[in-house]
PDB file of N, CA and C in Angstrom:
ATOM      1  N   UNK A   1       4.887  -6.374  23.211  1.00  0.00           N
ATOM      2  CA  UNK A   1       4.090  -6.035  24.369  1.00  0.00           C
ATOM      3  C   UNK A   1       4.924  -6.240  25.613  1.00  0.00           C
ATOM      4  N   UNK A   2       4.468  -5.426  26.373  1.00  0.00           N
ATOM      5  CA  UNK A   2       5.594  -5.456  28.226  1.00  0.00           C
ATOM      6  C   UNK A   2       4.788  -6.643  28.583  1.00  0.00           C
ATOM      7  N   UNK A   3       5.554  -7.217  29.395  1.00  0.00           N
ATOM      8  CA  UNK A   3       5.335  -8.517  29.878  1.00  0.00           C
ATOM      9  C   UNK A   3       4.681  -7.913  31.674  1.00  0.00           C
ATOM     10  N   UNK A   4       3.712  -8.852  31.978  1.00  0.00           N
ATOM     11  CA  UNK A   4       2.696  -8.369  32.938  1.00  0.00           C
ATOM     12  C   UNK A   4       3.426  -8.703  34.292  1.00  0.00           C
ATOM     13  N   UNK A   5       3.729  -8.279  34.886  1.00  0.00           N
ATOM     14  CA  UNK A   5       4.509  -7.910  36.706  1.00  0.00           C
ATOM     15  C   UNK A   5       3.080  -8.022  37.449  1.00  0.00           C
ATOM     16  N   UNK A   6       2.641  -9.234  37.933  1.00  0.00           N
ATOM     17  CA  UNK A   6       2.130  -9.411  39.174  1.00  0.00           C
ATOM     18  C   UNK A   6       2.521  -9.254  40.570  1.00  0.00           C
ATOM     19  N   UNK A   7       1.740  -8.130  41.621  1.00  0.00           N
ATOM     20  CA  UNK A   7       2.571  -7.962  42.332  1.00  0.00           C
ATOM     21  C   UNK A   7       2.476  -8.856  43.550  1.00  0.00           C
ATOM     22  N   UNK A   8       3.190  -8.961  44.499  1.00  0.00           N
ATOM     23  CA  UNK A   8       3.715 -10.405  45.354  1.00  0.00           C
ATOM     24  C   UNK A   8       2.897 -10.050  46.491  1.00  0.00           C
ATOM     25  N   UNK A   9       1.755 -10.845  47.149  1.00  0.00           N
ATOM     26  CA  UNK A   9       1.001 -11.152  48.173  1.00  0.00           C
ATOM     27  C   UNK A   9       2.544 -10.615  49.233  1.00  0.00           C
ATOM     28  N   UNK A  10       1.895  -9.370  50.270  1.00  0.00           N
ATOM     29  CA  UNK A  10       2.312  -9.079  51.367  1.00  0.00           C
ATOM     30  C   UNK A  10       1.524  -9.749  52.384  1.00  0.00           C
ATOM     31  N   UNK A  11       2.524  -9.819  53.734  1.00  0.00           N
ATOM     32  CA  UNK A  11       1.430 -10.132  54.679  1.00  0.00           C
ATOM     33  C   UNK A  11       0.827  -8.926  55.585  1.00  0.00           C
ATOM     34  N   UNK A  12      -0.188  -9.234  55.432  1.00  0.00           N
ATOM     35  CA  UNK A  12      -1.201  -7.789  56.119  1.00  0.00           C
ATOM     36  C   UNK A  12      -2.545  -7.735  55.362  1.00  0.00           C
ATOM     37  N   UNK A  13      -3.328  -6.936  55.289  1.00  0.00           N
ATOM     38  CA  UNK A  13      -4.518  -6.852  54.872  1.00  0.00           C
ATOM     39  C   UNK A  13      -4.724  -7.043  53.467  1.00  0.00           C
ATOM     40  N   UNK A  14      -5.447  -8.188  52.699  1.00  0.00           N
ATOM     41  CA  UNK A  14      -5.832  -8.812  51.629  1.00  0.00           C
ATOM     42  C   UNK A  14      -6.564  -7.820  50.581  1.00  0.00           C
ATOM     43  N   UNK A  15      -7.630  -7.101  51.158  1.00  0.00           N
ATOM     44  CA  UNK A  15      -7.631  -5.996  50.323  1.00  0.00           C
ATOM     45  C   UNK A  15      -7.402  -5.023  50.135  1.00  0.00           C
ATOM     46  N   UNK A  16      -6.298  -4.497  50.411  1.00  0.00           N
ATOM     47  CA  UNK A  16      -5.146  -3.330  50.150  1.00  0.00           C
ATOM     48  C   UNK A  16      -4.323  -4.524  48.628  1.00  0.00           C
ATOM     49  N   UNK A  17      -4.035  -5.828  48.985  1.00  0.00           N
ATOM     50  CA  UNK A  17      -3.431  -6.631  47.691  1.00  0.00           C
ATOM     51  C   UNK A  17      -4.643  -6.265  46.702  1.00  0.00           C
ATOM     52  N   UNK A  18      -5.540  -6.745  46.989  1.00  0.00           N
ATOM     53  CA  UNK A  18      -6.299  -6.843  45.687  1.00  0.00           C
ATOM     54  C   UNK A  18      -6.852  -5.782  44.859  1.00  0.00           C
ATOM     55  N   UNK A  19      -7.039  -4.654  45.617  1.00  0.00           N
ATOM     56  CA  UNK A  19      -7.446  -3.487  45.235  1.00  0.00           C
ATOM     57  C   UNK A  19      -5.988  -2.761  44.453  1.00  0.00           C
ATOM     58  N   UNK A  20      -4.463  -3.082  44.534  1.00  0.00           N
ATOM     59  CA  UNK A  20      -3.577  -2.832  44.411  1.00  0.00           C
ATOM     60  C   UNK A  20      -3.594  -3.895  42.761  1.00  0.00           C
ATOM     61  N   UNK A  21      -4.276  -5.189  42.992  1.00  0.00           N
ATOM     62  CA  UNK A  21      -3.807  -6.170  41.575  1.00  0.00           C
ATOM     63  C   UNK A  21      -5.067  -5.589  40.859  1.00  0.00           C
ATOM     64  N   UNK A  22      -6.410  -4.970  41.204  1.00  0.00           N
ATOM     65  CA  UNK A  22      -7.041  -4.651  40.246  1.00  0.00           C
ATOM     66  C   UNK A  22      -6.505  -3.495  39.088  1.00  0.00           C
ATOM     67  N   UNK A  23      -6.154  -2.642  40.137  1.00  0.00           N
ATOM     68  CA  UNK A  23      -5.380  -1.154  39.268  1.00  0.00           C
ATOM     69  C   UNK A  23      -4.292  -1.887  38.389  1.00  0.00           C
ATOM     70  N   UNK A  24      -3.448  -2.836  39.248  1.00  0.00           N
ATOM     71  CA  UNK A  24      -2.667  -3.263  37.731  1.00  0.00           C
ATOM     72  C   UNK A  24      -3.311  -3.942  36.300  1.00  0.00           C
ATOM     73  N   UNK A  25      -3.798  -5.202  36.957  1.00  0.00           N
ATOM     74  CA  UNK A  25      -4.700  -5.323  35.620  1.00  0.00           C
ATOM     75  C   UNK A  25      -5.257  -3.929  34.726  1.00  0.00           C
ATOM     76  N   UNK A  26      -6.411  -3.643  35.237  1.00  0.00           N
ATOM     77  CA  UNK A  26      -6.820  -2.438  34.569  1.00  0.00           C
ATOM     78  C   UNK A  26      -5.867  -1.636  33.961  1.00  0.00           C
ATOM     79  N   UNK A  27      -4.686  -0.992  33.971  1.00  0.00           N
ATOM     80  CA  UNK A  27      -3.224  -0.491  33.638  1.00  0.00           C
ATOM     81  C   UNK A  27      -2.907  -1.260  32.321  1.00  0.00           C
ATOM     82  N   UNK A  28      -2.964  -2.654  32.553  1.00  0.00           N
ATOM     83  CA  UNK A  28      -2.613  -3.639  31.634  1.00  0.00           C
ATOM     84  C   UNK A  28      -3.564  -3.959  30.404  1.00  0.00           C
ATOM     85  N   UNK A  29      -4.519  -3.625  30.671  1.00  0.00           N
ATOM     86  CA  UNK A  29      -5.883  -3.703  30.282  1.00  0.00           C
ATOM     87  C   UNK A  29      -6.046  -2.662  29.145  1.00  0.00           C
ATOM     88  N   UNK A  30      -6.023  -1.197  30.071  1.00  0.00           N
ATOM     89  CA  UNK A  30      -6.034  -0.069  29.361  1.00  0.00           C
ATOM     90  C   UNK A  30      -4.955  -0.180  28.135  1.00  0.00           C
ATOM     91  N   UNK A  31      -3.808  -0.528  28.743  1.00  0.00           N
ATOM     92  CA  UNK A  31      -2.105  -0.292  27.967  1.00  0.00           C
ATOM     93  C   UNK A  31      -2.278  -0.973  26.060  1.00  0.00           C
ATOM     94  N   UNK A  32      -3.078  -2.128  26.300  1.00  0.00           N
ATOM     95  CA  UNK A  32      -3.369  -3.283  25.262  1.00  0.00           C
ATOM     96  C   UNK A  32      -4.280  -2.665  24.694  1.00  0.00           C
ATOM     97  N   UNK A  33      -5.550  -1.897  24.960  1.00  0.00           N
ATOM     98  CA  UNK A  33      -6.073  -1.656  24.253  1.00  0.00           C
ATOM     99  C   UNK A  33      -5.554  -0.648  23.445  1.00  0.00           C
ATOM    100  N   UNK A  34      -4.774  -0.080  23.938  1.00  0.00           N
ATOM    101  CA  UNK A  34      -4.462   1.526  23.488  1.00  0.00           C
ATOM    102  C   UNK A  34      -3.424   0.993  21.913  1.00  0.00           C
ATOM    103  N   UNK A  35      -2.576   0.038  22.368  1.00  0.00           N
ATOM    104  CA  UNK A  35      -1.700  -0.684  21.650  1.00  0.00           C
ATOM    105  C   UNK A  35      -2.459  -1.463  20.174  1.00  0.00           C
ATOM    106  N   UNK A  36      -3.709  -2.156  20.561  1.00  0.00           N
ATOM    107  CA  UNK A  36      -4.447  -2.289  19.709  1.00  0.00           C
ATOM    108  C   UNK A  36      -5.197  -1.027  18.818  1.00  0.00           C
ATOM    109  N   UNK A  37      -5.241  -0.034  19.353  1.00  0.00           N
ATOM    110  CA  UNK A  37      -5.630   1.187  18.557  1.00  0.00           C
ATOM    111  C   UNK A  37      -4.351   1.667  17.548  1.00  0.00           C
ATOM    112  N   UNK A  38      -4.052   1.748  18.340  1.00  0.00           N
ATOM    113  CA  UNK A  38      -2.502   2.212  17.126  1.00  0.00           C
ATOM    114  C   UNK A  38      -2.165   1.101  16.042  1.00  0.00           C
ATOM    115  N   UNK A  39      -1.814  -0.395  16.272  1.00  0.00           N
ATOM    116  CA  UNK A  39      -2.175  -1.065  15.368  1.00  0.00           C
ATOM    117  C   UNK A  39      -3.216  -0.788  14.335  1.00  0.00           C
ATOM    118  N   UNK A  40      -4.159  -0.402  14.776  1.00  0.00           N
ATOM    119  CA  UNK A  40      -5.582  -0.697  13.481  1.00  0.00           C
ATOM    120  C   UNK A  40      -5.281   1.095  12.999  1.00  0.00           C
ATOM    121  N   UNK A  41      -4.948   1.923  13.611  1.00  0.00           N
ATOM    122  CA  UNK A  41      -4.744   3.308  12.784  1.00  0.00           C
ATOM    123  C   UNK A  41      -3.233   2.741  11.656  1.00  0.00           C
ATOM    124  N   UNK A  42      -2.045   1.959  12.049  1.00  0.00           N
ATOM    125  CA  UNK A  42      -1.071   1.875  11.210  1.00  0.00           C
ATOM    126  C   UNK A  42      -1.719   0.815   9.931  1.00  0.00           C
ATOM    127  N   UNK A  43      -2.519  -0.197  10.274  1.00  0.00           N
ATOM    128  CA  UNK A  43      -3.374  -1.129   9.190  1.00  0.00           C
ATOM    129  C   UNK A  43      -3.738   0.001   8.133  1.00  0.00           C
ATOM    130  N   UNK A  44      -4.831   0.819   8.893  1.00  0.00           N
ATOM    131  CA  UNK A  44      -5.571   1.770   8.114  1.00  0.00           C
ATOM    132  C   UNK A  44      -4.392   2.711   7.104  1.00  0.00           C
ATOM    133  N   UNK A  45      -3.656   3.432   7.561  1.00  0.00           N
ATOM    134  CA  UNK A  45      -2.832   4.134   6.889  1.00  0.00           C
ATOM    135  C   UNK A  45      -2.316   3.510   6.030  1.00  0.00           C
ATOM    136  N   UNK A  46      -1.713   2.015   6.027  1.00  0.00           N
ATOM    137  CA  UNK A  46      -1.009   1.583   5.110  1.00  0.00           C
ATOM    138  C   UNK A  46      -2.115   0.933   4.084  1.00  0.00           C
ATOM    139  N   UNK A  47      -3.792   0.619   4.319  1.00  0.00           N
ATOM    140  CA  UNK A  47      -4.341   0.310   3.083  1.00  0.00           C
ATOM    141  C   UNK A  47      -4.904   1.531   2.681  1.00  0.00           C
ATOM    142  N   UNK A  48      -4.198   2.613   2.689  1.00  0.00           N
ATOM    143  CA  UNK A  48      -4.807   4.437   2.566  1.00  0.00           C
ATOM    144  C   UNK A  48      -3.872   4.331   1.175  1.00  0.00           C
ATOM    145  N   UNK A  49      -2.681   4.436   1.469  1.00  0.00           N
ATOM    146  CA  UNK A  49      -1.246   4.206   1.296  1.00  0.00           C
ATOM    147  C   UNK A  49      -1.178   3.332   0.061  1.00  0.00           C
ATOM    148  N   UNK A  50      -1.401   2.090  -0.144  1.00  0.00           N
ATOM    149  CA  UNK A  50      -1.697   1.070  -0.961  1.00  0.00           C
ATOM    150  C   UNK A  50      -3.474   1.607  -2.230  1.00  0.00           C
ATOM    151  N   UNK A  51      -3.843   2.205  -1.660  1.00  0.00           N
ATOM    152  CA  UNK A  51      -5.023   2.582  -2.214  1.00  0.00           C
ATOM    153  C   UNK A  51      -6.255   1.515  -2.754  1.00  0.00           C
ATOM    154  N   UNK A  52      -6.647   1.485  -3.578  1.00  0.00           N
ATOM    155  CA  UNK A  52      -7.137   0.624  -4.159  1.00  0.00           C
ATOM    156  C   UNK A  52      -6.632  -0.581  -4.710  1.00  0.00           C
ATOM    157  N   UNK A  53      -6.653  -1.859  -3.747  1.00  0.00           N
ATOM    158  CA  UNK A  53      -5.846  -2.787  -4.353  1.00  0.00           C
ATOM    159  C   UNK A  53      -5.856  -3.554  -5.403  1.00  0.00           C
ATOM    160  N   UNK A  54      -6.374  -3.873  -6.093  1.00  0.00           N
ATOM    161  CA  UNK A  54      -6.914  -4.559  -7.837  1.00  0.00           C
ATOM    162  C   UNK A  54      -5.695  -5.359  -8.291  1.00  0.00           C
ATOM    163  N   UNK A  55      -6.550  -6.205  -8.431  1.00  0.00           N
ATOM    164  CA  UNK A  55      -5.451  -7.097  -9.736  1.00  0.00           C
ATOM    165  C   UNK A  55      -6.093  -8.453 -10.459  1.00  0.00           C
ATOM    166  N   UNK A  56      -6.045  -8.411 -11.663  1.00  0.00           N
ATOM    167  CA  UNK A  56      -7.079  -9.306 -12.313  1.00  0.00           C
ATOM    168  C   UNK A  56      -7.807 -10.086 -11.396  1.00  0.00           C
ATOM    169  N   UNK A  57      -8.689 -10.460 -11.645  1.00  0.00           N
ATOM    170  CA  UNK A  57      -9.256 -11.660 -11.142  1.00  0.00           C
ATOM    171  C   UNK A  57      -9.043 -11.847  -9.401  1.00  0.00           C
ATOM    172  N   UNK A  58      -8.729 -10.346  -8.714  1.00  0.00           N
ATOM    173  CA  UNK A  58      -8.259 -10.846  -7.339  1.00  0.00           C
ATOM    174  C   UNK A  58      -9.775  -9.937  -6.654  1.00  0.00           C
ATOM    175  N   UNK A  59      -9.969  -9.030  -7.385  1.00  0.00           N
ATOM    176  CA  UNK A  59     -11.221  -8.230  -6.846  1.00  0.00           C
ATOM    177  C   UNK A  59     -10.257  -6.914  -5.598  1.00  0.00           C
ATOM    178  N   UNK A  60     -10.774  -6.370  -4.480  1.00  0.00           N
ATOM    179  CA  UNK A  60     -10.429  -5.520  -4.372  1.00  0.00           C
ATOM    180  C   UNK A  60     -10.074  -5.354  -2.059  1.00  0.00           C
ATOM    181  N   UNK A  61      -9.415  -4.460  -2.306  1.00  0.00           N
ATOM    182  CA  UNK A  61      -8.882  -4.564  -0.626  1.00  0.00           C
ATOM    183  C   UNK A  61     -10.733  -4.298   0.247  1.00  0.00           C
ATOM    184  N   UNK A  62     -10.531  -5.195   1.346  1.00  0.00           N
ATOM    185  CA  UNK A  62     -12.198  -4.770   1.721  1.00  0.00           C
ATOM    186  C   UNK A  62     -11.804  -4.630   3.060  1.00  0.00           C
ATOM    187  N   UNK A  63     -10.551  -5.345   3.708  1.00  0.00           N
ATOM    188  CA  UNK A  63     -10.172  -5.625   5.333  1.00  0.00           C
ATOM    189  C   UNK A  63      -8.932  -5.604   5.296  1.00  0.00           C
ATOM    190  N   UNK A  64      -8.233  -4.865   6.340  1.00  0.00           N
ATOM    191  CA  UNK A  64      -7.082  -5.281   6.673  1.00  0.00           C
ATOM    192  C   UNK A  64      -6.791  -5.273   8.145  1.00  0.00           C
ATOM    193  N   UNK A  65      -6.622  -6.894   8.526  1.00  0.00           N
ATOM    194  CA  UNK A  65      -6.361  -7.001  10.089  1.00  0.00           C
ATOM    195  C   UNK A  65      -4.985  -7.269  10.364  1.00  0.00           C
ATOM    196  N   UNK A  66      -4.593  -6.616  11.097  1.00  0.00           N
ATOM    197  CA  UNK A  66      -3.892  -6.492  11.902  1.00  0.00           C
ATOM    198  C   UNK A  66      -2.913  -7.872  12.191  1.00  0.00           C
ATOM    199  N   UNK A  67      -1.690  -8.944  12.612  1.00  0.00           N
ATOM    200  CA  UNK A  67      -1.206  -9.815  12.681  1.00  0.00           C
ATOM    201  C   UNK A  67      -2.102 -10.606  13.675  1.00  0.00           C
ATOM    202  N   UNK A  68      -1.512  -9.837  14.623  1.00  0.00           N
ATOM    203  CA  UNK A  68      -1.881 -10.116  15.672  1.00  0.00           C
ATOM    204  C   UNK A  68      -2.961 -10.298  16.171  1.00  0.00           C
ATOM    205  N   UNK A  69      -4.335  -9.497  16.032  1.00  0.00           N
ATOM    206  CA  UNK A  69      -5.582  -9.787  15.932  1.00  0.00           C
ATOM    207  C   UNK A  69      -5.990 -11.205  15.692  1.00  0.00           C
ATOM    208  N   UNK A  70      -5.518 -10.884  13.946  1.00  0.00           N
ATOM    209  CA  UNK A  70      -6.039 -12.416  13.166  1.00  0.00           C
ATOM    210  C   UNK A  70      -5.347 -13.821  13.716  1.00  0.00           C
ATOM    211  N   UNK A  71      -4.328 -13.729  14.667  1.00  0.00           N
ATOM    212  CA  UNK A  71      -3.961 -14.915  15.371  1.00  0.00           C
ATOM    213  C   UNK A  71      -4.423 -14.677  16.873  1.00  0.00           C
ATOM    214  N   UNK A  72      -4.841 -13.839  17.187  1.00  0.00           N
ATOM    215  CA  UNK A  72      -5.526 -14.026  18.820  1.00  0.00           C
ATOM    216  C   UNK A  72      -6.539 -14.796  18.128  1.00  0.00           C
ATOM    217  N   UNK A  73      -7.862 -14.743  17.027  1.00  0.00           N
ATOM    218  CA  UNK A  73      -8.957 -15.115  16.700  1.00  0.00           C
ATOM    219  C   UNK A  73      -8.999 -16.573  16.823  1.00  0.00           C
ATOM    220  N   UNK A  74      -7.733 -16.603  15.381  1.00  0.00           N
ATOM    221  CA  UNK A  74      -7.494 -18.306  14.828  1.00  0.00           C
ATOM    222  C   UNK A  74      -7.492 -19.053  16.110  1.00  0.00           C
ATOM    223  N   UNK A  75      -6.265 -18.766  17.442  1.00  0.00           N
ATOM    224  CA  UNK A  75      -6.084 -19.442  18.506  1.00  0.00           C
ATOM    225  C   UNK A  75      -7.288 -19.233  18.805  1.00  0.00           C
ATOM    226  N   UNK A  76      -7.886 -18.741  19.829  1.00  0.00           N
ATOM    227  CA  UNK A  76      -9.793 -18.913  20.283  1.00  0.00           C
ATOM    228  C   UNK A  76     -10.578 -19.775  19.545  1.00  0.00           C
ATOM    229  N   UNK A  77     -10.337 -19.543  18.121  1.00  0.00           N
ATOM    230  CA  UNK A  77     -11.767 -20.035  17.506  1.00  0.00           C
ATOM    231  C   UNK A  77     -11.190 -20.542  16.171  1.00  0.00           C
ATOM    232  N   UNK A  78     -10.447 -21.468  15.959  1.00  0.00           N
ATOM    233  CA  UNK A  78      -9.643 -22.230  15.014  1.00  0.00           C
ATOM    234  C   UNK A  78     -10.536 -22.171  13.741  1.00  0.00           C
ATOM    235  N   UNK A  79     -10.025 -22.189  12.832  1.00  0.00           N
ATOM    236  CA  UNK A  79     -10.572 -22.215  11.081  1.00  0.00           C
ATOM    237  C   UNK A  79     -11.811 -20.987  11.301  1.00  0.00           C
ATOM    238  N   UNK A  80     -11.889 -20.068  12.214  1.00  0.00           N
ATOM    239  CA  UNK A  80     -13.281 -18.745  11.843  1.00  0.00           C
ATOM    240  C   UNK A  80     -12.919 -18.207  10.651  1.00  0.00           C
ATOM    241  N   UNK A  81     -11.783 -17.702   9.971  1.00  0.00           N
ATOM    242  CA  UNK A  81     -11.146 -17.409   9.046  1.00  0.00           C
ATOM    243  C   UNK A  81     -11.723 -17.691   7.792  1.00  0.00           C
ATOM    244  N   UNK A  82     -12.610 -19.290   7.651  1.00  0.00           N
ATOM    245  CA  UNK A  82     -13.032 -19.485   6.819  1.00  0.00           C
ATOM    246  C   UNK A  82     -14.367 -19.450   6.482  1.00  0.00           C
ATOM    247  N   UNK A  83     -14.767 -19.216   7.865  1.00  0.00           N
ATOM    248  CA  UNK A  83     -16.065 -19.157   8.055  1.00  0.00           C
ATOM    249  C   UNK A  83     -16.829 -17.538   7.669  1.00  0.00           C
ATOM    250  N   UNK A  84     -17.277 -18.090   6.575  1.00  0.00           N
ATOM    251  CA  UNK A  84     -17.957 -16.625   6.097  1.00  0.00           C
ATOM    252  C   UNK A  84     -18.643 -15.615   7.165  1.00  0.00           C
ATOM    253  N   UNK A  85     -19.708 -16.139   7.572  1.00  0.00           N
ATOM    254  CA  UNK A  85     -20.454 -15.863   8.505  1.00  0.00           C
ATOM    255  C   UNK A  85     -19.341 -14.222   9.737  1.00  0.00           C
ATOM    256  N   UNK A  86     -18.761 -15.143  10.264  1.00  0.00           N
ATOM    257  CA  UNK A  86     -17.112 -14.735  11.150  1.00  0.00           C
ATOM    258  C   UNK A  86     -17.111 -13.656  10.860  1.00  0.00           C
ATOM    259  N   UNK A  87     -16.286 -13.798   8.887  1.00  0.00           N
ATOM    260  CA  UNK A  87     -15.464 -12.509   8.676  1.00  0.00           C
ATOM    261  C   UNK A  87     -16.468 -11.055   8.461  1.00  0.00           C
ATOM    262  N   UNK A  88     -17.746 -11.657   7.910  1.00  0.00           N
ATOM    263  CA  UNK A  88     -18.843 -10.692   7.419  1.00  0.00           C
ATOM    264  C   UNK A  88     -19.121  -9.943   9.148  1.00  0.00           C
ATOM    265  N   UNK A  89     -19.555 -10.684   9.871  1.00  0.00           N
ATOM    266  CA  UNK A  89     -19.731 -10.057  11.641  1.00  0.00           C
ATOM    267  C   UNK A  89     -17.989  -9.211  12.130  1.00  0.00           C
ATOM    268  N   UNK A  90     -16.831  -9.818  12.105  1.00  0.00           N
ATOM    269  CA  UNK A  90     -15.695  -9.106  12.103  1.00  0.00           C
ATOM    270  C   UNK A  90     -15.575  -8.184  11.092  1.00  0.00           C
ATOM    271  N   UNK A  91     -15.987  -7.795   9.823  1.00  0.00           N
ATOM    272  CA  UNK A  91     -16.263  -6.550   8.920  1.00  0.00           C
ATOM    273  C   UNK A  91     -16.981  -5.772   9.424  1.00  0.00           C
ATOM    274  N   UNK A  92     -18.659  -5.916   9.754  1.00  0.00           N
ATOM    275  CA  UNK A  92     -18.962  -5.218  10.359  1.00  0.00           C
ATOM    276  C   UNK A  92     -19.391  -4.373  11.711  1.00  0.00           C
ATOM    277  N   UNK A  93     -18.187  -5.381  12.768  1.00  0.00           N
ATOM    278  CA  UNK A  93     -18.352  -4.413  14.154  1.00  0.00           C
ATOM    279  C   UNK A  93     -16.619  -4.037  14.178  1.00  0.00           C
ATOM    280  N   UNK A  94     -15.337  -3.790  13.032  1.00  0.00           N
ATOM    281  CA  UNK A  94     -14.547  -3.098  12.910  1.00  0.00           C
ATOM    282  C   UNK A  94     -14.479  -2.293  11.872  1.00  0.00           C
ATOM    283  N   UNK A  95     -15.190  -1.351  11.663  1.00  0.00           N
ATOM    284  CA  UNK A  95     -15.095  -0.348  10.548  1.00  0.00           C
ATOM    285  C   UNK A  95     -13.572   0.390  10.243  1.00  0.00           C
ATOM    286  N   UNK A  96     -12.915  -0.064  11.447  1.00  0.00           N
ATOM    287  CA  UNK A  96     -12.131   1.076  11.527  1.00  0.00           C
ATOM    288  C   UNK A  96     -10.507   0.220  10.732  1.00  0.00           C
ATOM    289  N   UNK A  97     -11.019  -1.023  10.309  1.00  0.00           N
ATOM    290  CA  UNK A  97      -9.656  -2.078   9.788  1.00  0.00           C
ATOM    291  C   UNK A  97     -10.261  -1.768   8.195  1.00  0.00           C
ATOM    292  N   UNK A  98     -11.604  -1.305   7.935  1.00  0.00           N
ATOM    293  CA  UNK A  98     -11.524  -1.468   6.242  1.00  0.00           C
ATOM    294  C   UNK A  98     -10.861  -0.792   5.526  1.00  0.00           C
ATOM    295  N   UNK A  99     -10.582  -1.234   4.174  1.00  0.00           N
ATOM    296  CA  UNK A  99      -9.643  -1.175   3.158  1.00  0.00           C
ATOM    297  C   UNK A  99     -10.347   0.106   2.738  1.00  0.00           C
ATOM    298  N   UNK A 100      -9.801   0.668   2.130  1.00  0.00           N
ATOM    299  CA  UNK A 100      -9.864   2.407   1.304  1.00  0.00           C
ATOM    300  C   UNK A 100     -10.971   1.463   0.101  1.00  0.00           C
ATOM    301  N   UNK A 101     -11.999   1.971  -0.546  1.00  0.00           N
ATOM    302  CA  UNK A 101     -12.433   1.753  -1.751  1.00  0.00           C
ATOM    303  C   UNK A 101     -12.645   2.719  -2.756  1.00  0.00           C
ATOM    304  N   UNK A 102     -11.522   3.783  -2.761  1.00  0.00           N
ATOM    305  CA  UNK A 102     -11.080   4.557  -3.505  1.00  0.00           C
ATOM    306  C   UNK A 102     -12.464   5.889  -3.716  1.00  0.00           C
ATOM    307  N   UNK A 103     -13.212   5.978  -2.246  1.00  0.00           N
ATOM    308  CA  UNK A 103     -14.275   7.181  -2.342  1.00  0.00           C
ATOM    309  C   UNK A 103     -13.294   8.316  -1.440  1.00  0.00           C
TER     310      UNK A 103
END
């Protein structure tokens, strides 16, 4: 990720600065999300790719997140990972990270 350039308080009128740091944020804002989309389309392709994952006793691909995601979470909200509850609510408001189930 580009590293965020705050721009430097001029002297003169305060909101010409701020109206100037909102558009960047927002820029920065937009940029990450967009970055996060492409992530979860390359997730998706590669459990497309992988197909149906199976292997004795392991049961089958249902999610695949992203690195980065799953460590923004852990940092925020330490051990959610294990917390059933979590992953079942993160399954179903990202449809777009599930695993292929071979339909």
């Amino acid at each position: 990720m580009s590293e965020i350039f705050i721009p430097k308080w001029k002297a003169g009128n305060g909101s010409a600065y701020m109206n100037g740091l909102e558009r960047h944020i927002r820029h920065h804002v937009d940029l990450e999300r967009h970055e996060a989309s492409k992530r979860a389309q390359e997730a998706n392709l590669e459990a497309r790719a992988m197909g149906v994952a199976k292997a004795d006793g392991i049961g089958q691909l249902k999610l695949v997140v992203p690195a980065r995601e799953w460590f923004r979470w852990e940092q925020e909200k330490p051990g959610c990972w294990q917390d059933k509850q979590f992953v079942d609510e993160f399954f179903r408001d990202n449809p777009h990270l599930r695993g292929v189930t071979g339909k």
